[in-house]
Protein backbone atom coordinates (compact mmCIF):
# COMPACT_ATOMS: atom_id res chain seq x y z
CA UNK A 1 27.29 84.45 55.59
CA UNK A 2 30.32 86.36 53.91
CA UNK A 3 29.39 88.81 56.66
CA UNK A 4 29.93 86.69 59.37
CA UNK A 5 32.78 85.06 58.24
CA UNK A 6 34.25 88.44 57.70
CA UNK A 7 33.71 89.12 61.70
CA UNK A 8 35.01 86.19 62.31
CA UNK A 9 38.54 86.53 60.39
CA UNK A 10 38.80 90.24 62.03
CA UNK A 11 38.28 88.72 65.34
CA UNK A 12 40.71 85.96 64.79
CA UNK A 13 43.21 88.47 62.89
CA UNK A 14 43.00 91.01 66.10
CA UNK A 15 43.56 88.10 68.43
CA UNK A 16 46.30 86.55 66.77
CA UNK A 17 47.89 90.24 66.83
CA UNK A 18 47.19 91.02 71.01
CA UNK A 19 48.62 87.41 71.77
CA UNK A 20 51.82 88.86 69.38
CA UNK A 21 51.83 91.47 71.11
CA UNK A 22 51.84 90.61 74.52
CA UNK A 23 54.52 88.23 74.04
CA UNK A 24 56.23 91.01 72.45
CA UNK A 25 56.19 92.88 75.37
CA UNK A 26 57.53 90.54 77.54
CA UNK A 27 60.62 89.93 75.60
CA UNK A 28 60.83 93.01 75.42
CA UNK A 29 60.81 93.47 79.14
CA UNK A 30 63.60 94.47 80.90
CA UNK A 31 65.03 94.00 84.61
CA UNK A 32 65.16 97.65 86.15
CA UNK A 33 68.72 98.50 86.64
CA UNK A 34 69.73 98.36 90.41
CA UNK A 35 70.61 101.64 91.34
CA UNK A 36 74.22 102.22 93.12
CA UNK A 37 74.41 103.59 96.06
CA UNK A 38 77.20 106.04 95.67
CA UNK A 39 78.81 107.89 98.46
CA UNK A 40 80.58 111.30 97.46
CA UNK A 41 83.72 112.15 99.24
CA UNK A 42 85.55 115.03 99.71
CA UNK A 43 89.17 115.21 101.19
CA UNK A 44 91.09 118.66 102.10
CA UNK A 45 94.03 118.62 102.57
CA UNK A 46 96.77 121.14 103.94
CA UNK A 47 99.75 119.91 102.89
CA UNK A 48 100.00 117.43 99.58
CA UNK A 49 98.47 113.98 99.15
CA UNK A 50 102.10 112.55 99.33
CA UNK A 51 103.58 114.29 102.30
CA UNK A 52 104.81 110.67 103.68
CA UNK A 53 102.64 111.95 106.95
CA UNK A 54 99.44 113.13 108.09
CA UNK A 55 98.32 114.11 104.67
CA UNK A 56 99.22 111.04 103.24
CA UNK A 57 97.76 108.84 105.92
CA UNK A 58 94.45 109.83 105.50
CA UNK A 59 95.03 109.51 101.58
CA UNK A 60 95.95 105.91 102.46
CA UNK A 61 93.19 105.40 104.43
CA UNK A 62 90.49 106.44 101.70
CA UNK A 63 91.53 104.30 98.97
CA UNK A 64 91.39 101.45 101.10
CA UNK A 65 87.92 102.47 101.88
CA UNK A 66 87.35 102.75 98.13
CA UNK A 67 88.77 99.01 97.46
CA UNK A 68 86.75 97.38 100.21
CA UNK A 69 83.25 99.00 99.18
CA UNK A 70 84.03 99.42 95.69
CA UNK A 71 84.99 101.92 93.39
CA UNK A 72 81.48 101.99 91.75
CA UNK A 73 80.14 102.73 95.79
CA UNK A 74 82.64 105.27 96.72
CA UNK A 75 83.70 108.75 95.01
CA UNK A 76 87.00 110.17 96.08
CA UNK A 77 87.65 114.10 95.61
CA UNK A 78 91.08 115.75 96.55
CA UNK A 79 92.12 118.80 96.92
CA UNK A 80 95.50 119.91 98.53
CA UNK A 81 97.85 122.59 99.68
CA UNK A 82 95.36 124.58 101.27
CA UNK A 83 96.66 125.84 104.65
CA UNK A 84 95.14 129.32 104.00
CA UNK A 85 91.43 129.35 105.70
CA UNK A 86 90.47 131.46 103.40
CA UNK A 87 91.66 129.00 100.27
CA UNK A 88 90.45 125.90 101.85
CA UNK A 89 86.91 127.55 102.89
CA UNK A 90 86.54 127.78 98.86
CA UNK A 91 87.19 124.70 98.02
CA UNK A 92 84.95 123.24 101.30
CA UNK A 93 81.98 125.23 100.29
CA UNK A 94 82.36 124.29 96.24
CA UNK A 95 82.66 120.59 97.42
CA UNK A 96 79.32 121.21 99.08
CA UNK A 97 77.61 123.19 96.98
CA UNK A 98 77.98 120.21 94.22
CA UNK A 99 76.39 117.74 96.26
CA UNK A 100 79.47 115.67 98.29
CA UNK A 101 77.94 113.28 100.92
CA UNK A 102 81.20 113.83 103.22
CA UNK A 103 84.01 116.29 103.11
CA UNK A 104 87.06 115.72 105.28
CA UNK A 105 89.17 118.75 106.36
CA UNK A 106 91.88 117.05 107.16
CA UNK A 107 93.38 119.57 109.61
CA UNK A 108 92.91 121.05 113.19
CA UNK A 109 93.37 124.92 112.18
CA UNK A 110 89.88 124.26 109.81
CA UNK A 111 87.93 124.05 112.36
CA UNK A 112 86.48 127.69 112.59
CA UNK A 113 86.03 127.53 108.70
CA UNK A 114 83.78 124.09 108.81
CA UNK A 115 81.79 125.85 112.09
CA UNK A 116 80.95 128.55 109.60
CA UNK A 117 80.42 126.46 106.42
CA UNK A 118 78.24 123.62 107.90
CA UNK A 119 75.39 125.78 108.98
CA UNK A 120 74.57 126.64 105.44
CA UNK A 121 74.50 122.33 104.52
CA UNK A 122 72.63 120.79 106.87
CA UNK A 123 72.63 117.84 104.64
CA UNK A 124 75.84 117.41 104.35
CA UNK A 125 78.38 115.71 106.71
CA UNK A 126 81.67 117.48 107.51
CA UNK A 127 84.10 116.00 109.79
CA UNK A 128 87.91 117.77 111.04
CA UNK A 129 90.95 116.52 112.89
CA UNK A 130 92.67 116.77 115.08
CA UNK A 131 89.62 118.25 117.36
CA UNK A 132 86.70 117.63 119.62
CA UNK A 133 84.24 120.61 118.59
CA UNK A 134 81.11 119.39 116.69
CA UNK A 135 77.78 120.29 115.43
CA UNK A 136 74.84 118.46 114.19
CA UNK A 137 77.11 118.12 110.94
CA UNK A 138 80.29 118.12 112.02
CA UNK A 139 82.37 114.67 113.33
CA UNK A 140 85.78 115.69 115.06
CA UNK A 141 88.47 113.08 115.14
CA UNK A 142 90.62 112.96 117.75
CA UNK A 143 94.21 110.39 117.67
CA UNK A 144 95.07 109.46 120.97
CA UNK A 145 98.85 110.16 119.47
CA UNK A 146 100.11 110.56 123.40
CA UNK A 147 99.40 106.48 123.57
CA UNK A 148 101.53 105.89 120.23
CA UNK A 149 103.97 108.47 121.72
CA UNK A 150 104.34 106.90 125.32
CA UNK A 151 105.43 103.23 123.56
CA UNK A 152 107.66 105.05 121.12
CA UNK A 153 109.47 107.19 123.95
CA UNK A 154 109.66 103.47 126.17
CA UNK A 155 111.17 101.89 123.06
CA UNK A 156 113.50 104.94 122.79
CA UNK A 157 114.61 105.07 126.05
CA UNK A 158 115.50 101.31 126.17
CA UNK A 159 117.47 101.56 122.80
CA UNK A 160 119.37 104.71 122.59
CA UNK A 161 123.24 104.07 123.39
CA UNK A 162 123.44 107.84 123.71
CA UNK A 163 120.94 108.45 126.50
CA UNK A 164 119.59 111.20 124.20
CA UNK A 165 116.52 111.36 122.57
CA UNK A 166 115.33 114.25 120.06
CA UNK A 167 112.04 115.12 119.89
CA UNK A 168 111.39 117.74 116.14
CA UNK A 169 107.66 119.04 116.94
CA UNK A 170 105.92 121.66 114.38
CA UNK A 171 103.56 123.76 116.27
CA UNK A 172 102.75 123.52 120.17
CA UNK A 173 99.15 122.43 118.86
CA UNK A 174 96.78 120.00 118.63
CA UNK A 175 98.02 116.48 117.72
CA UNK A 176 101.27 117.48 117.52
CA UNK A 177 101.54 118.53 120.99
CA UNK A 178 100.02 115.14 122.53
CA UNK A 179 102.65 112.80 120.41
CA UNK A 180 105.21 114.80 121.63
CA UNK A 181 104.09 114.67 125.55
CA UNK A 182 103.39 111.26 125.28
CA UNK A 183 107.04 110.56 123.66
CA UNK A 184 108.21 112.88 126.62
CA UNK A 185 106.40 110.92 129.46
CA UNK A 186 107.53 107.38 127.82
CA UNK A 187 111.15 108.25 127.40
CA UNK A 188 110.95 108.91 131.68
CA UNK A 189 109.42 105.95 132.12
CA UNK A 190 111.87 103.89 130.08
CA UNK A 191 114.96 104.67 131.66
CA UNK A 192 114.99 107.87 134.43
CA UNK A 193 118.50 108.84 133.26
CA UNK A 194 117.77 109.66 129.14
CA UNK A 195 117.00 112.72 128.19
CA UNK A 196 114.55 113.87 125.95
CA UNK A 197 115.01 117.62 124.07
CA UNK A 198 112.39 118.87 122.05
CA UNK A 199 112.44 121.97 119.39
CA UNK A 200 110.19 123.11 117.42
CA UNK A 201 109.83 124.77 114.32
CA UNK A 202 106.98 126.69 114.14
CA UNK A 203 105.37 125.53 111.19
CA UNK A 204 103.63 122.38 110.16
CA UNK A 205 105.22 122.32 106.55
CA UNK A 206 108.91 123.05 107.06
CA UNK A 207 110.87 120.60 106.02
CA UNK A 208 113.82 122.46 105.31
CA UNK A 209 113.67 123.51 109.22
CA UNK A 210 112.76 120.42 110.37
CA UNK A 211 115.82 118.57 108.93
CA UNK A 212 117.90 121.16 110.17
CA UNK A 213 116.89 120.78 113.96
CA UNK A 214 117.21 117.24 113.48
CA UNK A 215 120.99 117.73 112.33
CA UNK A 216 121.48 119.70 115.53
CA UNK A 217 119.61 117.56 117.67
CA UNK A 218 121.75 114.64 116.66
CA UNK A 219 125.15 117.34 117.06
CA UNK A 220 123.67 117.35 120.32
CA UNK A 221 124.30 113.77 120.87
CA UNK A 222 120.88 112.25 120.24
CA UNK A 223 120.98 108.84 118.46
CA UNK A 224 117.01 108.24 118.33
CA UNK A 225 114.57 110.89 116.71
CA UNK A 226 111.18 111.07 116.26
CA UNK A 227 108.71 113.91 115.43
CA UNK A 228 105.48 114.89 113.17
CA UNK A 229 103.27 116.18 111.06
CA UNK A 230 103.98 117.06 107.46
CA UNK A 231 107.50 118.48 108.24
CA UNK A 232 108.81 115.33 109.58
CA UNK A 233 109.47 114.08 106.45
CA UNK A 234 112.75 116.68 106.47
CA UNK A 235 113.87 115.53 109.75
CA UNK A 236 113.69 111.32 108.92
CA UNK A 237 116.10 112.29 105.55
CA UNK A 238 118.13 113.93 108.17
CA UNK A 239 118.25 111.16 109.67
CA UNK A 240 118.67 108.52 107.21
CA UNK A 241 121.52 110.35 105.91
CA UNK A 242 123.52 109.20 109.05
CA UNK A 243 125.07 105.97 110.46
CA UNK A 244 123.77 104.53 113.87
CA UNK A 245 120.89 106.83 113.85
CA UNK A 246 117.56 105.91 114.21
CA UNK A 247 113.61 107.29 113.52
CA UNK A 248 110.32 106.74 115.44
CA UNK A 249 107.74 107.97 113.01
CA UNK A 250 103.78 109.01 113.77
CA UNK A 251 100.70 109.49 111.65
CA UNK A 252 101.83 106.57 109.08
CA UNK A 253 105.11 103.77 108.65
CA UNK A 254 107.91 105.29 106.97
CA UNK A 255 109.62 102.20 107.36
CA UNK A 256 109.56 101.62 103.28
CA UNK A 257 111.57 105.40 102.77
CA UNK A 258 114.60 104.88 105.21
CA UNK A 259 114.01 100.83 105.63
CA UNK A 260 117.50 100.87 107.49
CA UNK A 261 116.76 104.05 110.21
CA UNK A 262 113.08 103.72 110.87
CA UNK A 263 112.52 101.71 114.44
CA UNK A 264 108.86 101.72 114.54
CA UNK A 265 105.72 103.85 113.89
CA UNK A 266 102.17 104.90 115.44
CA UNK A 267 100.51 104.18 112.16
CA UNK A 268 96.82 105.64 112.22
CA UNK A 269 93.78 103.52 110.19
CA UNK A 270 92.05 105.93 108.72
CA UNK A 271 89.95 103.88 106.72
CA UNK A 272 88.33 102.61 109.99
CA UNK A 273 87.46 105.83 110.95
CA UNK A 274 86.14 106.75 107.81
CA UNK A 275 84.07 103.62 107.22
CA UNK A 276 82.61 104.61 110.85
CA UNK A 277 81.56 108.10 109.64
CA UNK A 278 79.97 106.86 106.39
CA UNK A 279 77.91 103.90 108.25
CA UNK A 280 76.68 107.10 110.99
CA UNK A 281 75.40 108.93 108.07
CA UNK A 282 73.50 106.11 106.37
CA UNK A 283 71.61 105.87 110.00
CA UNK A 284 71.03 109.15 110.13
CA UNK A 285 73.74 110.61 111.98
CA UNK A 286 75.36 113.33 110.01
CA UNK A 287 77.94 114.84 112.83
CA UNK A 288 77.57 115.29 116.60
CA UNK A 289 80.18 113.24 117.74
CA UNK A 290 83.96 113.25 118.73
CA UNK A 291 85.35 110.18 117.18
CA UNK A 292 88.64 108.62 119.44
CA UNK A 293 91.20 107.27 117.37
CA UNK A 294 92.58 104.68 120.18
CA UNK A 295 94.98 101.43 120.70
CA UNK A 296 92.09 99.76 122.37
CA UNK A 297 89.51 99.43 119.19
CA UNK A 298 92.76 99.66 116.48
CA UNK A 299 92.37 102.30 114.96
CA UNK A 300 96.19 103.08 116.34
CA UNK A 301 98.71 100.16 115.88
CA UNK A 302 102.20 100.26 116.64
CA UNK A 303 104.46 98.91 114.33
CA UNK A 304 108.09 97.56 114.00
CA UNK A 305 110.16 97.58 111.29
CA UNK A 306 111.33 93.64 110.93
CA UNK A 307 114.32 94.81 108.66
CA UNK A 308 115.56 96.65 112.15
CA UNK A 309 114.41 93.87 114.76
CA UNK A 310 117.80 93.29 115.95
CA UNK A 311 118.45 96.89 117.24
CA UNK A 312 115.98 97.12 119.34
CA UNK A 313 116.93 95.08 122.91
CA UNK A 314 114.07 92.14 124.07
CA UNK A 315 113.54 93.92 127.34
CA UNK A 316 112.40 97.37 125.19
CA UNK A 317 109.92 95.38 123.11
CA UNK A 318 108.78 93.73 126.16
CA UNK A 319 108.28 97.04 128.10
CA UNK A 320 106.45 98.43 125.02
CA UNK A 321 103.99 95.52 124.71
CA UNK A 322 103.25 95.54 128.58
CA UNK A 323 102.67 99.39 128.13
CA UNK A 324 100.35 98.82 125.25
CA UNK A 325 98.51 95.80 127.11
CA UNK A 326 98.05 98.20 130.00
CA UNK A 327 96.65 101.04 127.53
CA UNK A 328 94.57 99.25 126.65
CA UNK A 329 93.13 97.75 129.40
CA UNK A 330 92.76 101.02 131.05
CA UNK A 331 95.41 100.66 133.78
CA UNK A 332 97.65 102.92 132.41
CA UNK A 333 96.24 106.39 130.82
CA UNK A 334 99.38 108.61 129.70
CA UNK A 335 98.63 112.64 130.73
CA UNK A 336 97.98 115.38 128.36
CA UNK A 337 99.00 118.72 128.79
CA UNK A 338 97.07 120.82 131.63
CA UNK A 339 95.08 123.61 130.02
């Protein structure tokens, strides 16, 4: 009897103990952590991340991406001053080699080095601008700047009391070259009698040389400026140092630097771009294409400076609009450059 009563308590005792313990367990248990999704970007740059330009724009354009998706979604990696190939090719291929989901070589003369790069990271996405070469990993993004440029040279032409416009250009290259033919081709359109001169320096980053041109451009009698790329930044303090003259800036609104010179500016949104590259890779798509930056689907706006909205005329602002309108619905296409 004390036998079975022994069996009994044992049985009861490792009963009692399971049931503890599997109630144990499930306080113990634990929601799996969701995992983040993080996406890894890389951005090179030639110039610095606060040239007040085409560096800066793209700069811009990423942190917005960053705020909208999240800063726990979206990993930002900078490195600039690299115009050398040979410099940047380093830095491309380390971003690669430690895993980033997207570098950006933020610059038309890194093309051949990305060509060369990609092939050994088929898994990664690389992307380059100004351009329209690609391979299976390789976007190109390409501003329609002659669009931006063609309202800019209208508004120009239909606000300049001098009849002269000055046009500060870096290289005859790439972006550069389409803002400026665009400008050229809107500043005819405006008003057949203004001229239009254009110099150029001969380097992307010379701001020194850039504000100098500008200083003899305006010497020369012209009242409105405009130009790009990293350098313009030289020829808009030119600019703002003077009374009665007046900027048209590209790539990004300098508006906030010389509040009381700065007209209006082709302001690029990067971030759209970028969000479009990021959603092409989570399908699948890791390059291939040659991404338009247009006024049509906003990824180009124009914008005025309010503080200056009394020196430019009605009629200008009206032209401008029309021209825009027309852009857009595909009535008016402004030339390029033959090849």
């Amino acid at each position: 009897m004390k036998r079975v009563l022994a069996l009994i308590l044992a049985a009861l005792t490792l009963l009692a103990f399971t049931g503890c313990g599997t109630n144990t367990n499930k306080s113990a248990e634990t929601t799996p952590a969701t995992k983040v999704e993080k996406v890894r970007i890389a951005l090179v740059l030639p110039a610095t991340v606060d040239d007040l330009a085409w560096g800066q724009s793209m700069v811009e354009g990423l942190k917005v991406v960053q705020k909208t998706m999240g800063a726990d979604k979206v990993e930002i990696a900078t490195s600039e001053k690299l115009g050398s190939a040979v410099d940047a090719g380093a830095a491309i291929r380390q971003y690669a080699t430690q895993g980033y989901d997207i570098i950006l070589a933020h610059g038309s003369q890194y093309q051949s080095v990305l060509m060369d790069i990609a092939k050994d990271f088929p898994k990664t996405t690389f992307a380059y601008g100004s351009g329209f070469a690609t391979a299976p990993n390789i976007f190109a993004y390409d501003p329609q700047a002659q669009d931006g440029g063609y309202l800019l040279g209208i508004l120009a032409a239909m606000t300049t009391k001098s009849g002269i416009v000055g046009i500060i250009g870096p290289v005859e290259s790439g972006d550069a070259v389409k803002y400026n033919y665009g400008v050229q081709q809107g500043v005819a359109k405006g008003k057949a009698d203004v001229k239009s001169r254009i110099a150029y320096t001969g380097s992307f980053n010379d701001i020194v040389g850039a504000g100098n041109l500008a200083k003899t451009q305006m010497s020369a009698g012209a009242d409105i400026l405009t130009g790009s790329s990293q350098q313009a930044v030289g020829a808009m303090r030119a600019v703002a140092e003077t009374k009665g003259n007046y900027w048209l800036s590209t790539d990004m609104d300098q508006s906030s630097i010389a509040p009381d010179h700065v007209l209006a500016a082709q302001v690029y949104r990067w971030e759209k771009v970028v969000t479009k590259i990021i959603d092409l890779r989570k399908q699948g798509t890791l390059g291939g294409q040659h991404l338009i930056l247009s006024l049509a689907d906003g990824t180009i706006e124009l914008k005025y400076n309010d503080k200056l909205a009394d020196k430019i005329p009605a009629e200008a602002k009206a032209a401008v609009e029309q021209a825009k309108a027309d852009i857009i619905s595909g009535k008016l296409k402004v030339e390029l450059p033959k090849k």
